[in-house]
Structures are given as structure tokens and as C-alpha cells.
Protein backbone atom coordinates (compact mmCIF):
# COMPACT_ATOMS: atom_id res chain seq x y z
CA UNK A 1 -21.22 5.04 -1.73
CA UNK A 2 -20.61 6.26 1.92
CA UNK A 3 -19.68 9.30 1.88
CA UNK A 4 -16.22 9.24 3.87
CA UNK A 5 -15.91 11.16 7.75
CA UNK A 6 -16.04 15.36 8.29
CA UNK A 7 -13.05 17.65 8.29
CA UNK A 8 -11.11 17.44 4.88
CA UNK A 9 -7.88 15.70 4.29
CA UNK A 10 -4.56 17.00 4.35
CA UNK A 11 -4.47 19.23 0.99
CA UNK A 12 -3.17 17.20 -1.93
CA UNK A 13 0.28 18.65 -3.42
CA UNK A 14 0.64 19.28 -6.88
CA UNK A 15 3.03 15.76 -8.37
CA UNK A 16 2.18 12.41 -8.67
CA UNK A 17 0.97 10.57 -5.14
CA UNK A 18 3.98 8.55 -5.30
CA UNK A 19 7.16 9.11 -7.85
CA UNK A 20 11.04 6.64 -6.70
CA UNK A 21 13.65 7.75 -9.02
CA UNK A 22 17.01 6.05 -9.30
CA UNK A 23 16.83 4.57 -5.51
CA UNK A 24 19.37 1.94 -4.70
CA UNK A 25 19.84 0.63 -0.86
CA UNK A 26 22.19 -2.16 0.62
CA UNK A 27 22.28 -3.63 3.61
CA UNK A 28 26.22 -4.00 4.28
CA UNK A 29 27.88 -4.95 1.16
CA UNK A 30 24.49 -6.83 -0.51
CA UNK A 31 22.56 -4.61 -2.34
CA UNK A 32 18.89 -5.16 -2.17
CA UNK A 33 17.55 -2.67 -4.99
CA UNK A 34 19.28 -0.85 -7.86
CA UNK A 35 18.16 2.16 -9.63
CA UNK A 36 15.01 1.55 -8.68
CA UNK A 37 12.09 3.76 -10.61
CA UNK A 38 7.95 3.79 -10.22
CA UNK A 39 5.87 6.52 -10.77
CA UNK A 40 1.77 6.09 -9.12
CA UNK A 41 -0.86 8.67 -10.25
CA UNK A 42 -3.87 9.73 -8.69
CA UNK A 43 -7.05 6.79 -8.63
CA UNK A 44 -4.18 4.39 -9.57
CA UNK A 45 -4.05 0.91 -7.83
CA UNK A 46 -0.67 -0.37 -8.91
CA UNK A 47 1.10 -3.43 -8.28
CA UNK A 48 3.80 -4.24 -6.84
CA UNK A 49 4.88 -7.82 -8.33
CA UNK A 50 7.74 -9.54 -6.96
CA UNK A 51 8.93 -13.35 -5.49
CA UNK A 52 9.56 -13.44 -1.51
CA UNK A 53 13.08 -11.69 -1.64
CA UNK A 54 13.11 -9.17 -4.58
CA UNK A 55 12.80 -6.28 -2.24
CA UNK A 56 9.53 -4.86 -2.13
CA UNK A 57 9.44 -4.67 2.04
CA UNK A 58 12.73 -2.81 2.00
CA UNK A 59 11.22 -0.49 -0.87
CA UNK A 60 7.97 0.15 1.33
CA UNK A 61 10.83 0.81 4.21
CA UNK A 62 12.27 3.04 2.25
CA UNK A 63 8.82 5.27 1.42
CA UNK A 64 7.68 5.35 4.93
CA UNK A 65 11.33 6.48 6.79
CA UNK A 66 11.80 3.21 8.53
CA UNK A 67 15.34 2.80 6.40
CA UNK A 68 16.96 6.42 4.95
CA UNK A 69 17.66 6.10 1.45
CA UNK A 70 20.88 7.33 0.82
CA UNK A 71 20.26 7.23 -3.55
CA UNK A 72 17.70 8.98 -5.61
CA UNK A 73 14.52 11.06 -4.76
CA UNK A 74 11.42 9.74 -3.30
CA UNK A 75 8.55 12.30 -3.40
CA UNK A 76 5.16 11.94 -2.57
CA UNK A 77 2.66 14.50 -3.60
CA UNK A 78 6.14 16.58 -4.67
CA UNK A 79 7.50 16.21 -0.98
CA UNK A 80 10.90 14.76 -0.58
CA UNK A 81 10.43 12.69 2.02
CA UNK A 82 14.09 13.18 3.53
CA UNK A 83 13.51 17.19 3.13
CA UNK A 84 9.93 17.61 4.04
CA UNK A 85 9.09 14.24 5.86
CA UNK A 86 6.30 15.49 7.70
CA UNK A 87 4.24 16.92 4.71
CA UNK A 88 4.93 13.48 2.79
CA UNK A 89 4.26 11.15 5.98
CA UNK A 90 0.94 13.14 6.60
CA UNK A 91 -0.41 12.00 2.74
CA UNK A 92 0.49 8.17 3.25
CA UNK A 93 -1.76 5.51 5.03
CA UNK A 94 0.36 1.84 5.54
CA UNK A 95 -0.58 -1.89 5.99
CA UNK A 96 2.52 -3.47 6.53
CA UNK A 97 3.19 -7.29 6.28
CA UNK A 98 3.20 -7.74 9.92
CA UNK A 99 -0.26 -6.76 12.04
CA UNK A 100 0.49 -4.03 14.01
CA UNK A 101 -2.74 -4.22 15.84
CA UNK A 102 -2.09 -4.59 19.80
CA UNK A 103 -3.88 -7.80 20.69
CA UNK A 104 -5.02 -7.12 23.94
CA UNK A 105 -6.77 -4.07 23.30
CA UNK A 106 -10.50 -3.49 21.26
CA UNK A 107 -10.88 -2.72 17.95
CA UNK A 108 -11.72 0.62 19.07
CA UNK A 109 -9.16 1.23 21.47
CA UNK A 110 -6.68 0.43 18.33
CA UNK A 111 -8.14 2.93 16.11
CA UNK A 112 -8.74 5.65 18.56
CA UNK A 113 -4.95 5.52 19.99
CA UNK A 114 -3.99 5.85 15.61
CA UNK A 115 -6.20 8.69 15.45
CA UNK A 116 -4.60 9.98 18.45
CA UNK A 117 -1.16 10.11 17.44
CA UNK A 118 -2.41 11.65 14.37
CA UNK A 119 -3.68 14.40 16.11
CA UNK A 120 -7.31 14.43 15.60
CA UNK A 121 -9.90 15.36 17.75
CA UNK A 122 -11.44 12.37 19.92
CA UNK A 123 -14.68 13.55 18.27
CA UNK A 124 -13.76 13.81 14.79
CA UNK A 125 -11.70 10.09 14.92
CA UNK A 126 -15.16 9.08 16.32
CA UNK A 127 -17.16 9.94 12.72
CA UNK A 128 -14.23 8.79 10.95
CA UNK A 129 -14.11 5.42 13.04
CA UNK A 130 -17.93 4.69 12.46
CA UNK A 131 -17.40 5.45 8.89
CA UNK A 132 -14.19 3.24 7.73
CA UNK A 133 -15.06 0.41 9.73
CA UNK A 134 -18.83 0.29 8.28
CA UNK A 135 -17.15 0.36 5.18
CA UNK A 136 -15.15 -2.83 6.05
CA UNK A 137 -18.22 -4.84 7.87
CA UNK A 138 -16.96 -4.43 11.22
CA UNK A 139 -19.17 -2.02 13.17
CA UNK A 140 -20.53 -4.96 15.59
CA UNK A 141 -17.11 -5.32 16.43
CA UNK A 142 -15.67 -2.31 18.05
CA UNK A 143 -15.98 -3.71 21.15
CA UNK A 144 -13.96 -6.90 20.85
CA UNK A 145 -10.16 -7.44 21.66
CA UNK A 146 -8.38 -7.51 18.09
CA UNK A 147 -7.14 -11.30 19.55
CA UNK A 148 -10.69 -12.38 19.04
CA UNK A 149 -10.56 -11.51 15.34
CA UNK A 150 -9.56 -13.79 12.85
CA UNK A 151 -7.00 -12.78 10.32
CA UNK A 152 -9.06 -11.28 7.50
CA UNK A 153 -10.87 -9.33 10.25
CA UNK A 154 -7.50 -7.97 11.36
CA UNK A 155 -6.40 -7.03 7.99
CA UNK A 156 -9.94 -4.72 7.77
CA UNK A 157 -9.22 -3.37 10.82
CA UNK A 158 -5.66 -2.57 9.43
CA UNK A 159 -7.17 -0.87 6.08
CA UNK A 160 -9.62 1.22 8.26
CA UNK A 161 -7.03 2.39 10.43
CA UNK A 162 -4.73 3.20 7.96
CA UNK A 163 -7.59 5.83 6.28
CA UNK A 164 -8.35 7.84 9.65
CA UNK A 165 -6.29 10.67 8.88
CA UNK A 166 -7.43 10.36 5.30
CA UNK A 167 -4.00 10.21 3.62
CA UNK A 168 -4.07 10.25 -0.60
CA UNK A 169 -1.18 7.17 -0.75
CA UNK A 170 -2.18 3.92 0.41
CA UNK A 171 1.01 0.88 0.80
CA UNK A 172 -0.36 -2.32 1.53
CA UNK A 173 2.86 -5.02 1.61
CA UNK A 174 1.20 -8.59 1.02
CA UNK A 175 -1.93 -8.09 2.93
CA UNK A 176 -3.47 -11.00 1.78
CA UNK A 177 -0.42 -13.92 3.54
CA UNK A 178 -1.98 -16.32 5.44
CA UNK A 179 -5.44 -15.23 4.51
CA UNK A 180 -9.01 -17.04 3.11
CA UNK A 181 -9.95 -16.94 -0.91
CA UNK A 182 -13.03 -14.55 0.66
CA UNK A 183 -11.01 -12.24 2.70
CA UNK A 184 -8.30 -11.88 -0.18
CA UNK A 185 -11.28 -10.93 -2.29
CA UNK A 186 -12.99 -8.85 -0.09
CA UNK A 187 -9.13 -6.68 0.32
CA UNK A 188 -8.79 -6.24 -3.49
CA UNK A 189 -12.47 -5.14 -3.95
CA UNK A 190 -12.55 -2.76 -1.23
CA UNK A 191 -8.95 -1.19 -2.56
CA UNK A 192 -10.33 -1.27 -6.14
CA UNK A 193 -13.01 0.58 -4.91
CA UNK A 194 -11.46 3.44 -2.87
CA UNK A 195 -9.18 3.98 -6.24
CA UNK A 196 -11.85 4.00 -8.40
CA UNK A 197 -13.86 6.06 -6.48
CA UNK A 198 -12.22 8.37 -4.22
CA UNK A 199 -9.17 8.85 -6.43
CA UNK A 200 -6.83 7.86 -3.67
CA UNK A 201 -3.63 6.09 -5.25
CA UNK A 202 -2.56 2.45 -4.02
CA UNK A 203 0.52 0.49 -4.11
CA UNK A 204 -0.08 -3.28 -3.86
CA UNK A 205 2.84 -5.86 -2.90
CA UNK A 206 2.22 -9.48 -3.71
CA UNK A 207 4.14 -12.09 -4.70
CA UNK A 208 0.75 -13.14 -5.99
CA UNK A 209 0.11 -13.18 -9.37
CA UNK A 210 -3.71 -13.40 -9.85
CA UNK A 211 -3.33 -10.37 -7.34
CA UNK A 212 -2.66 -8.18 -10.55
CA UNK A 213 -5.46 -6.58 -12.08
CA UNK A 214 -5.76 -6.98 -15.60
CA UNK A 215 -6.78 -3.80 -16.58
CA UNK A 216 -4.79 -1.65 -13.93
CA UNK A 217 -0.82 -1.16 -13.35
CA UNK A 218 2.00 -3.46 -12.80
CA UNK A 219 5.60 -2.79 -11.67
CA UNK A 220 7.36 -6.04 -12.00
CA UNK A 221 10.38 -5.94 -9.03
CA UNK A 222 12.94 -8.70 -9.36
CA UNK A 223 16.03 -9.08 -7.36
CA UNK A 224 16.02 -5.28 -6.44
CA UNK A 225 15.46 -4.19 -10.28
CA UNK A 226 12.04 -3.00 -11.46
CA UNK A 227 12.01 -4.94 -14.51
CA UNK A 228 9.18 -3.91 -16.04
CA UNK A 229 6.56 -0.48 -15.08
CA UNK A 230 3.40 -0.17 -16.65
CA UNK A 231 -0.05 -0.78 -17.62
CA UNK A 232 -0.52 -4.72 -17.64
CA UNK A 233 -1.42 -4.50 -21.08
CA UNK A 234 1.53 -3.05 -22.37
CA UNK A 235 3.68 -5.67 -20.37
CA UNK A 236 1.86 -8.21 -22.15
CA UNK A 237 2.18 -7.17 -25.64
CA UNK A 238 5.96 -5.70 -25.13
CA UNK A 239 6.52 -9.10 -23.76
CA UNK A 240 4.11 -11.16 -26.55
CA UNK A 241 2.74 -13.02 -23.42
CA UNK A 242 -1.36 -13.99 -23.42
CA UNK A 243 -1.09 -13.77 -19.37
CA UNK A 244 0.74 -12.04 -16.53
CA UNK A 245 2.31 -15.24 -15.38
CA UNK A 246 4.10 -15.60 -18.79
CA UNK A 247 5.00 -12.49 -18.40
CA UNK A 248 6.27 -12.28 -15.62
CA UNK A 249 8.27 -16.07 -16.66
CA UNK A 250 9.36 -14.09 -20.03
CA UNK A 251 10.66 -11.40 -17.64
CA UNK A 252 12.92 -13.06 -14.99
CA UNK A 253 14.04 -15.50 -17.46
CA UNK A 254 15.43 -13.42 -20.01
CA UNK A 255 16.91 -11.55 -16.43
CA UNK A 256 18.62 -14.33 -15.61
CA UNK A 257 20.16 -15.60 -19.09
């Protein structure tokens, strides 16, 4: 394994990488999620398991301060993230469903301006930079405009950026849209691994059902309400389902009757 960059991460807090307790949030009078509860733990790849619609983009809003939840606690690593928002912001690392990559710039110029805003030293983002995006295949790339890419490679770039300041949380909201059976594979690999390994704690949103791995954590979201939490084995056997698509039928259908 490579070992990851110098300078240690910001200190891990005592509570669970990610714990959402009785959140709700409407836009106007719809509401979008209801008493909605997850709990991640360290070296924990979880996912997030929901049709286009059942919230999971405004939940990921709501852990990384783009919407203010006005119900429940979100804490990560203990923090409250409306009390201490810096502390909790510090631990997370994001891929969001949209690139965020500027186009016209290099793959370098992308991950040195992140580092930047960050706050780490040109020299230290360097040895981070050569690390993360070895570890994604990319090193003979640095030098070309992210428009030159093609999506997978934009969605590595995204994942190495997102571990520069070597957060503990990682959010990834449907990384794989739009993308290749290879570079889907490669994403869920290389998360697996950094769980597994490095005992950082992931929450995966798909809409994707062979996206769920069998022997990790599931949290089922449908219209707003987590419907069910827990390891995918349990689902299945609480549920007497052989496969997380019955499941996940069993689920929203007894929902909806």
C-alpha cells in the first residue's frame, strides 16, 4: 500500500465519523426528508440507497452547510456542524454529483488551488498531490487541462482532490452517472480500499443497486425516510429477501401500501 503524504491529518474527535439524528428539511411547504437517522463508524463504507428523488443530494447538502438544517443534530467526529462548523468541515472530503473541476485549467492547477484554500503549504500539497493521484493512475496527467479528460478520469481527479487535506469522512453523491462498467469499478475498489485500509469512513449515494456491497452497510432512503439502516445482511433477513433488489422492492412496497 502507498503510504499516504507527510504532515498528519486533522486529529480525529472522539464520536462516530458521521451520526444525522431526527433531521427533517423542506423546501417551501414540500418536505424532502423526515426524521431522518444514519449513524457511519470508522473504516465503514456505507450506502446510501435511494431512486432519483428520495433526497439523498439535499441530505449531502445538509452535511456539508450548503442548506442549514433547521431539525435534529448532525455531528461529525462529535462536532455539530451548525456549532462548530469549522472543526466538522475540516474532517469531511466531498465528490458531489456535479464535477466541480474548472475545465480550462490542469489537473494540477485544480488540485493545487484545493490545497490552497485548505491552507496547506505549496510544498506539502505537492507530496500529497504526487501521492493521491498515483493512487488513482493519473500521474502522467498533471499536466493536461481537466477538459481533455474523459469522465472516469475526472471523477479520479475528484476523489484525489477530495483527500488532500486528509479529512476522516468521505461523501461521494452518485459518482459513478454517466460513467464506463471499468471506471464504476475502478471508484468502488479504490473507496473499498481506503475504508478497509486506512479506516477512513465513506458514505456512498447511488440509486444503483449492484453499487451496494454485500458484505458492508446499507441505509435504504425513500421519499425523504430512511427506511431501513444497517448491515446488508440484516436487511435481507429482516426483510426475508435472497437479494438487495428484493429488498429494497419488499421495502418501498410495503411503504407505499
Amino acid at each position: 500500500m502507498t503510504a499516504r503524504a507527510t504532515d498528519a491529518p486533522v486529529a480525529a474527535q472522539s464520536g462516530s465519523p458521521l451520526a444525522v439524528a431526527g433531521v427533517s428539511h423542506a423546501f417551501g411547504g414540500r418536505e424532502v426528508l423526515h426524521e431522518v437517522n444514519l449513524t457511519i463508524e470508522r473504516g465503514q463504507r456505507m450506502t446510501l440507497l435511494g431512486l432519483n428523488g428520495a433526497g439523498k443530494t439535499t441530505l449531502f447538502s445538509l452535511i456539508t452547510r450548503l442548506y442549514d438544517h433547521r431539525s435534529g443534530s448532525i455531528r461529525i467526529f462529535g462536532f455539530e456542524i451548525k456549532e462548530r462548523p469549522s472543526e466538522a468541515l475540516a474532517r469531511i472530503g466531498a465528490v458531489f454529483q456535479q464535477s466541480t473541476l474548472d475545465l480550462d485549467l490542469s489537473v494540477a492547477q485544480n488540485l493545487f488551488y484545493h490545497a490552497a484554500l485548505h491552507g496547506i503549504p505549496r510544498r506539502t500539497a505537492a507530496e500529497r498531490i504526487a501521492v493521491e493521484i498515483a493512487r488513482v493512475g493519473l500521474s502522467d496527467r498533471l499536466k493536461d487541462k481537466v477538459r481533455q479528460l474523459s469522465g472516469g478520469q475526472r471523477r479520479r481527479v475528484e476523489i484525489a482532490r477530495a483527500l488532500l487535506h486528509q479529512p476522516q469522512l468521505l461523501l461521494l453523491d452518485e459518482p459513478t452517472v454517466g460513467l464506463d462498467i471499468a471506471s464504476r469499478q475502478f471508484l468502488l475498489d479504490h473507496v473499498r480500499k481506503l475504508c478497509r485500509d486506512e479506516g477512513l469512513a465513506a458514505l456512498w449515494a447511488t440509486h444503483l443497486i449492484d453499487e451496494v456491497d454485500a458484505e458492508g452497510q446499507v441505509v435504504v432512503l425513500h421519499r425523504g425516510r430512511v427506511l431501513a439502516h444497517g448491515a446488508v445482511a440484516d436487511v435481507l433477513r429482516e426483510t426475508r429477501s435472497t437479494s438487495m433488489r428484493g429488498a429494497f422492492d419488499a421495502l418501498t412496497q410495503e411503504k407505499a401500501a
